[in-house]
C-alpha atoms as a PDB file:
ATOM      1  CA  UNK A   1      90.765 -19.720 -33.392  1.00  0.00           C
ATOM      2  CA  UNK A   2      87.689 -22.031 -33.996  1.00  0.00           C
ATOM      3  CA  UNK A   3      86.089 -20.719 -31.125  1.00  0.00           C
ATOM      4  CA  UNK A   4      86.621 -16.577 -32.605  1.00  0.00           C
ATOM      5  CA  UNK A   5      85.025 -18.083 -36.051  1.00  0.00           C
ATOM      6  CA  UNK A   6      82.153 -19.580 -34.198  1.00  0.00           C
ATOM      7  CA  UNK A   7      81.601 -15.909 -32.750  1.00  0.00           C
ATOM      8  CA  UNK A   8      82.037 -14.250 -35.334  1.00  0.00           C
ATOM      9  CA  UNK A   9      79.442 -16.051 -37.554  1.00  0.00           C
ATOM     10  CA  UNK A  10      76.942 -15.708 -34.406  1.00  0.00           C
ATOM     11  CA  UNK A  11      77.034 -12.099 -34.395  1.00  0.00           C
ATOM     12  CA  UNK A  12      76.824 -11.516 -38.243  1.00  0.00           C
ATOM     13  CA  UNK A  13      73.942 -13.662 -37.898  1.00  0.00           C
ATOM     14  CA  UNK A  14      72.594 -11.724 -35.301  1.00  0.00           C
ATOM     15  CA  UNK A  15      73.196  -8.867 -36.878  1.00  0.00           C
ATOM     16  CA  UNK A  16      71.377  -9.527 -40.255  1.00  0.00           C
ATOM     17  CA  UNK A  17      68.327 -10.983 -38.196  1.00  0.00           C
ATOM     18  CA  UNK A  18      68.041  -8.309 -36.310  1.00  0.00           C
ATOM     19  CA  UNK A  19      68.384  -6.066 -39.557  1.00  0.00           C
ATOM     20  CA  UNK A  20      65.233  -7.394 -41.346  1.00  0.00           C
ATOM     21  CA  UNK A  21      62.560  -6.432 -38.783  1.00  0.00           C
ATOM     22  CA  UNK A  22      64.444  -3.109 -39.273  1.00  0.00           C
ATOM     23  CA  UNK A  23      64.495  -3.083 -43.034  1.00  0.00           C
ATOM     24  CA  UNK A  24      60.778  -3.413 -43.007  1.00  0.00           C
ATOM     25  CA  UNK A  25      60.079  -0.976 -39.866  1.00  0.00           C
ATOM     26  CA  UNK A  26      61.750   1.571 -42.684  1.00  0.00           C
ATOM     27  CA  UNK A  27      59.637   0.203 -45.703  1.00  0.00           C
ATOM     28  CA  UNK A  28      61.167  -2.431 -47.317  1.00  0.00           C
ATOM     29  CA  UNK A  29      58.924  -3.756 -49.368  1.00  0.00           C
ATOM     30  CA  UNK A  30      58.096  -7.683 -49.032  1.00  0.00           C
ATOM     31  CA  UNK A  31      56.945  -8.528 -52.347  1.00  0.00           C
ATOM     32  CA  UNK A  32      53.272  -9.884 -52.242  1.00  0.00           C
ATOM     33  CA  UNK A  33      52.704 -13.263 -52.308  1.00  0.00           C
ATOM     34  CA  UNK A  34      52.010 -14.866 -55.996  1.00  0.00           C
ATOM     35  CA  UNK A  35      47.824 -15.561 -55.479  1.00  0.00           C
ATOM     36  CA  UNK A  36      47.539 -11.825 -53.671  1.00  0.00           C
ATOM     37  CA  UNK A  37      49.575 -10.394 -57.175  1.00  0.00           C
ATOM     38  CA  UNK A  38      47.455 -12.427 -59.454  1.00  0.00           C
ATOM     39  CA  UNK A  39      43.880 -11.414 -57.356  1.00  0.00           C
ATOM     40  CA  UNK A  40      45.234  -8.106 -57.473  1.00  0.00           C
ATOM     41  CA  UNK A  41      45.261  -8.402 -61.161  1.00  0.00           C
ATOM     42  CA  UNK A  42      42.413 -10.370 -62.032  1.00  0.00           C
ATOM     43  CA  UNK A  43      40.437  -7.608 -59.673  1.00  0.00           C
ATOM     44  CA  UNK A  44      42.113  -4.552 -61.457  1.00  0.00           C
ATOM     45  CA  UNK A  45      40.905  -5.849 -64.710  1.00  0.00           C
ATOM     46  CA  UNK A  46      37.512  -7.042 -63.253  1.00  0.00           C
ATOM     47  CA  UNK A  47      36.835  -3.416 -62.905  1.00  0.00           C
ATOM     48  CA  UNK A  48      38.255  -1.735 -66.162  1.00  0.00           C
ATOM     49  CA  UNK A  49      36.027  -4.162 -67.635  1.00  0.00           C
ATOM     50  CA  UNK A  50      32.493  -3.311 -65.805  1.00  0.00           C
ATOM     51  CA  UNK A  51      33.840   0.438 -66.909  1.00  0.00           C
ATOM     52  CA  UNK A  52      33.938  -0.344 -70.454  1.00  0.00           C
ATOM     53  CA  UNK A  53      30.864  -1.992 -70.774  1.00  0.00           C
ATOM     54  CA  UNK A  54      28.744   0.188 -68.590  1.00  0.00           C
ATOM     55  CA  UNK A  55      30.223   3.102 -71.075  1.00  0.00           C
ATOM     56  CA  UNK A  56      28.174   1.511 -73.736  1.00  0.00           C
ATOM     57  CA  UNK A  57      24.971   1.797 -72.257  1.00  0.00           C
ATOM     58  CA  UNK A  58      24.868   5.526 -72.756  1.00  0.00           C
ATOM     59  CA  UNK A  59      24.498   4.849 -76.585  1.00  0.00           C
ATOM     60  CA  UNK A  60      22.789   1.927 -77.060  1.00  0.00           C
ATOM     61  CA  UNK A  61      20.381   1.259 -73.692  1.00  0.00           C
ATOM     62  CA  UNK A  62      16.876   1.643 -73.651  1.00  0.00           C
ATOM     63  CA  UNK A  63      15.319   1.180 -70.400  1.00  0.00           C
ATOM     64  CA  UNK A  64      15.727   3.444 -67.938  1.00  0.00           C
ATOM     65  CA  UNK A  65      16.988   0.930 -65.659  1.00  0.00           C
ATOM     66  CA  UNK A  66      19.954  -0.708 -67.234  1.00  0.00           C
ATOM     67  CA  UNK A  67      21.053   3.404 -68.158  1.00  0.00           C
ATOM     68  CA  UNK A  68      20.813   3.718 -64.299  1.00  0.00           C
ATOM     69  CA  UNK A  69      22.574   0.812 -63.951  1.00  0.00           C
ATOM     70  CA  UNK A  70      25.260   1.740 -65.858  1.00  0.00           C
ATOM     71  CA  UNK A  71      26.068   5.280 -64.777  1.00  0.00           C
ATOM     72  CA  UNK A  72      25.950   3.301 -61.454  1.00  0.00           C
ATOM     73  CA  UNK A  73      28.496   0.788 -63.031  1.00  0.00           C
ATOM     74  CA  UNK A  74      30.932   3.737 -64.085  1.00  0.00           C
ATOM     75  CA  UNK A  75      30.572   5.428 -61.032  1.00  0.00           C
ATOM     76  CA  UNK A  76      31.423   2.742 -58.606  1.00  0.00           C
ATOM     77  CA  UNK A  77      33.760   0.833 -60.370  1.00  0.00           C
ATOM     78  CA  UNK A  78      35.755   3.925 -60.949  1.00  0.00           C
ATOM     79  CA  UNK A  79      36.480   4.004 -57.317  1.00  0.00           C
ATOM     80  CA  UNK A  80      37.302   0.294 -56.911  1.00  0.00           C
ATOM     81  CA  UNK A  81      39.632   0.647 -59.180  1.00  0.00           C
ATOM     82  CA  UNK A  82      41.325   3.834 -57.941  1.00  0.00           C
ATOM     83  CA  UNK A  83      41.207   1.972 -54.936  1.00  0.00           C
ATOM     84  CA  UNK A  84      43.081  -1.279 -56.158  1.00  0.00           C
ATOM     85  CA  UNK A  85      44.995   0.751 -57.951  1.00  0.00           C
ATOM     86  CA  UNK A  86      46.836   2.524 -54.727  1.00  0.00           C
ATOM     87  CA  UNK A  87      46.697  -1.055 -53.242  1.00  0.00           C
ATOM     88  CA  UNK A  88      48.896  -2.147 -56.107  1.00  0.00           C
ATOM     89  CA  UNK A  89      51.608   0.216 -56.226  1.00  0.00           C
ATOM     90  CA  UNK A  90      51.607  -0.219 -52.199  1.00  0.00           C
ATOM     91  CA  UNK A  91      51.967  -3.490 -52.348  1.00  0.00           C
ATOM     92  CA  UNK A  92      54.562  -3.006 -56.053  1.00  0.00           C
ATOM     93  CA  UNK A  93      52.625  -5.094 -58.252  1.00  0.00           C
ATOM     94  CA  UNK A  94      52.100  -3.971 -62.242  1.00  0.00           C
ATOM     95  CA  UNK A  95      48.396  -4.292 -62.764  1.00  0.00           C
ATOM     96  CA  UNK A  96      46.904  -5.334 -66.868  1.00  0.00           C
ATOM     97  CA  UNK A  97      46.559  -1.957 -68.886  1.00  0.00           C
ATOM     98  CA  UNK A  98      44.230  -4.001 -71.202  1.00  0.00           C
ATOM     99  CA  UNK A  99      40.945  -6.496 -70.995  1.00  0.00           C
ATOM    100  CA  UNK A 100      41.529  -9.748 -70.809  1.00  0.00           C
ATOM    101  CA  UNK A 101      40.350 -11.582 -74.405  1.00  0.00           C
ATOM    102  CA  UNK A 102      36.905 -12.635 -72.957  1.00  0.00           C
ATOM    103  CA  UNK A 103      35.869  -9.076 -72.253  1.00  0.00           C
ATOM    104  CA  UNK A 104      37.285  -7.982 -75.472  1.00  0.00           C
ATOM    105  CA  UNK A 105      35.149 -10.225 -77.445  1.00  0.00           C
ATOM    106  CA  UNK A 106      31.818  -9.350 -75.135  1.00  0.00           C
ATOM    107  CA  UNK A 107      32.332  -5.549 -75.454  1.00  0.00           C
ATOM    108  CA  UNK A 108      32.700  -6.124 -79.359  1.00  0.00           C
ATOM    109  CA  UNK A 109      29.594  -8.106 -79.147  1.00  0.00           C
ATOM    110  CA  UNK A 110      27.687  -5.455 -77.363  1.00  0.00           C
ATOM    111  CA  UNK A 111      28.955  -2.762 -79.771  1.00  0.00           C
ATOM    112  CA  UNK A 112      27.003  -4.597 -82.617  1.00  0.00           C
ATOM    113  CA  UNK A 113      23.377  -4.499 -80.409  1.00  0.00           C
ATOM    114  CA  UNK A 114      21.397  -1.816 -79.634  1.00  0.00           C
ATOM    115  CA  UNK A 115      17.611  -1.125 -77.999  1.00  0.00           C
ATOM    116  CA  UNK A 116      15.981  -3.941 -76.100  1.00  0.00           C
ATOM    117  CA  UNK A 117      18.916  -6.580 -77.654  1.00  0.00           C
ATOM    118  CA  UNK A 118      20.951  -4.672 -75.983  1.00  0.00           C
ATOM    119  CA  UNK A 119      19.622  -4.317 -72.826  1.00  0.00           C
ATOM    120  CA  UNK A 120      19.337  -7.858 -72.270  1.00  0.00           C
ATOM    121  CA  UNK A 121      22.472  -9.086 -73.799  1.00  0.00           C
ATOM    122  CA  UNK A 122      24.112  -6.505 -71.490  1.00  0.00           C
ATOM    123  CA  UNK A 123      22.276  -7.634 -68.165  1.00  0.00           C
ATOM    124  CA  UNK A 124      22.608 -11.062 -68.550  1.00  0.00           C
ATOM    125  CA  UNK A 125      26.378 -10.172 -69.538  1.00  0.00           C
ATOM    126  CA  UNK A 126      26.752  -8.569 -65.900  1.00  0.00           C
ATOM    127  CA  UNK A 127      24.691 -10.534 -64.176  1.00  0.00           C
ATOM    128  CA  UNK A 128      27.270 -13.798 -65.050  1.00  0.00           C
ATOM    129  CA  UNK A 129      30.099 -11.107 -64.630  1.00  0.00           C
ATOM    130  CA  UNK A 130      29.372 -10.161 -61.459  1.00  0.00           C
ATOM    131  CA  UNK A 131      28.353 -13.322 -59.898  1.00  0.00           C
ATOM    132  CA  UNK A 132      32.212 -14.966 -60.977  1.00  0.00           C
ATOM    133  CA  UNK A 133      33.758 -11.542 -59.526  1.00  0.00           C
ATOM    134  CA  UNK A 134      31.719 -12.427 -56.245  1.00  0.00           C
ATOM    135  CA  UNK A 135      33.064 -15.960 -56.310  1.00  0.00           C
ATOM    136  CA  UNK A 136      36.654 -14.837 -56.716  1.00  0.00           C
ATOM    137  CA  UNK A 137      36.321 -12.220 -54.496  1.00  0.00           C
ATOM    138  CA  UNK A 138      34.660 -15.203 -51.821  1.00  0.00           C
ATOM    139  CA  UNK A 139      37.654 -17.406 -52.532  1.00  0.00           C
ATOM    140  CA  UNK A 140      40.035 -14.210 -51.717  1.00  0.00           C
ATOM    141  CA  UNK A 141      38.553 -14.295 -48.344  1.00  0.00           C
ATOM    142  CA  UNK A 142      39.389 -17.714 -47.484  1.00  0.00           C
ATOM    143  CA  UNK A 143      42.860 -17.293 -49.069  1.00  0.00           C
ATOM    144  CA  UNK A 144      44.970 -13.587 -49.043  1.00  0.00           C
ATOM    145  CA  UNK A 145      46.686 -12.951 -46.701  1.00  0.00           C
ATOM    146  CA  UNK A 146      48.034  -9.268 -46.905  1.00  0.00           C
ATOM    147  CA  UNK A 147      45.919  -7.536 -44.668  1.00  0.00           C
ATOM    148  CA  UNK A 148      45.001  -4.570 -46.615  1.00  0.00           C
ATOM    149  CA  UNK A 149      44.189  -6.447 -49.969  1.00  0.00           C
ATOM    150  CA  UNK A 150      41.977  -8.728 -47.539  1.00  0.00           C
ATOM    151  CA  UNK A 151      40.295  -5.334 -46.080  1.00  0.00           C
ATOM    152  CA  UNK A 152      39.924  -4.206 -49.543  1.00  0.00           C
ATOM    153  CA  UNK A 153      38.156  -7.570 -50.831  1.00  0.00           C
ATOM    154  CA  UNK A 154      35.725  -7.452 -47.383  1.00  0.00           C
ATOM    155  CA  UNK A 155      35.031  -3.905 -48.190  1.00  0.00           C
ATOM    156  CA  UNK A 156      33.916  -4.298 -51.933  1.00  0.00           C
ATOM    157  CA  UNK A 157      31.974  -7.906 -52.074  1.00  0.00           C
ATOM    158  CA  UNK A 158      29.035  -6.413 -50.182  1.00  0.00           C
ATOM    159  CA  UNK A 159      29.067  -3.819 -53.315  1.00  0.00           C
ATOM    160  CA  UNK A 160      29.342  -6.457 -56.100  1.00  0.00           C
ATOM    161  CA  UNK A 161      26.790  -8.439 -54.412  1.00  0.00           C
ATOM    162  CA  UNK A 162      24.106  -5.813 -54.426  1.00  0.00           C
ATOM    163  CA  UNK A 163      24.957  -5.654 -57.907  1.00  0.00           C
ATOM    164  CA  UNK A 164      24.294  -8.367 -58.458  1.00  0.00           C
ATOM    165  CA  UNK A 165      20.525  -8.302 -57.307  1.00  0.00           C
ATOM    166  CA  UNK A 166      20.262  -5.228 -58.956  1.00  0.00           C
ATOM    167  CA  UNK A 167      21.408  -7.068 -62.094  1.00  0.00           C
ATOM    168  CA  UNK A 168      18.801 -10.203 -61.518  1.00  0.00           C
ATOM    169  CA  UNK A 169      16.231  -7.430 -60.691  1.00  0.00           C
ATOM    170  CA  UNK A 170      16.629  -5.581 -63.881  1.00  0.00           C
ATOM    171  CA  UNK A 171      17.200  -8.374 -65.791  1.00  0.00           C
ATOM    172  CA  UNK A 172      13.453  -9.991 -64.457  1.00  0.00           C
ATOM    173  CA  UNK A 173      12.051  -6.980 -65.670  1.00  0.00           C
ATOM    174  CA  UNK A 174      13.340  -6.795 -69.237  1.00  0.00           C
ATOM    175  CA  UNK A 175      12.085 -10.592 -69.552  1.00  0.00           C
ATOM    176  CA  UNK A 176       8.912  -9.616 -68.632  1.00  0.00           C
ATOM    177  CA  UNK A 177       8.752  -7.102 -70.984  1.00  0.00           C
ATOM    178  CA  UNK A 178       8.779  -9.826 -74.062  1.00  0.00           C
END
């Protein structure tokens, strides 16, 4: 009796262990772990933020740099964030639909400036921005661990470097201007 228990037991056991690599062969979701969801949504926002502000620039910018720099902005963070979009619902995580508070209060700031106040209030802005979103996106290297968020974060932190020389470039200039 004991000994048709003990067998039993083994082969639901078996059976559920061998149903798991199956579940996900047929695409179970594994939900992410909690830092990939909350990179996920610190990146999403990241880039609905560099949207927003670089939408300003058409109004208020001056030099033809920083209104270079932000049709650049729109352009490219458009993508990144189509891209972590599909990455999110991949992966089944509910990305912010709003800024966080911080870039709430800068693009309120910005809406109040216009000209040359402007255009270095918003390069210094970005230049800050960008250089935290390079640190985060730094850390994320040494810490996801999905694979395609990971492949996502290698792919972009080239890009938000660069713009960030482009920033400190620009941003040079402007000073030298006063």
């Amino acid at each position: 009796m004991i000994r048709t228990i003990v067998i039993s037991i083994s082969l639901a056991v078996a059976a559920t262990v061998a149903f798991i690599p199956a579940a996900r062969a047929q695409g179970v979701k594994a939900e992410p772990r909690p830092y990939t969801q909350a990179f996920l949504k610190k990146a999403a926002e990241m880039q609905q933020a560099q949207v927003a502000l670089a939408l300003l620039v058409d109004g208020r910018a001056t030099h033809k740099r920083v209104k270079q720099f932000g049709e650049d902005m729109i352009m490219v963070h458009k993508k990144m964030s189509q891209d972590i979009q599909q990455i999110a619902v991949e992966k089944g995580v509910q990305l912010p639909s709003e800024l966080s508070d911080e870039h709430k209060q800068k693009l309120k700031e910005l809406t109040q400036l216009s000209g040359h106040a402007f255009d270095r209030e918003y390069m210094n802005y970005i230049l800050r921005d960008h250089q935290n979103d390079v640190n985060a996106f730094e850390e994320g290297m040494q810490t996801l661990e999905d694979p395609a968020v990971l492949h996502w974060t290698y792919r972009t932190l080239p890009m938000l470097r660069a713009h960030v020389e482009d920033a400190r470039w620009i941003k040079m200039v402007l000073f030298a201007m006063d």
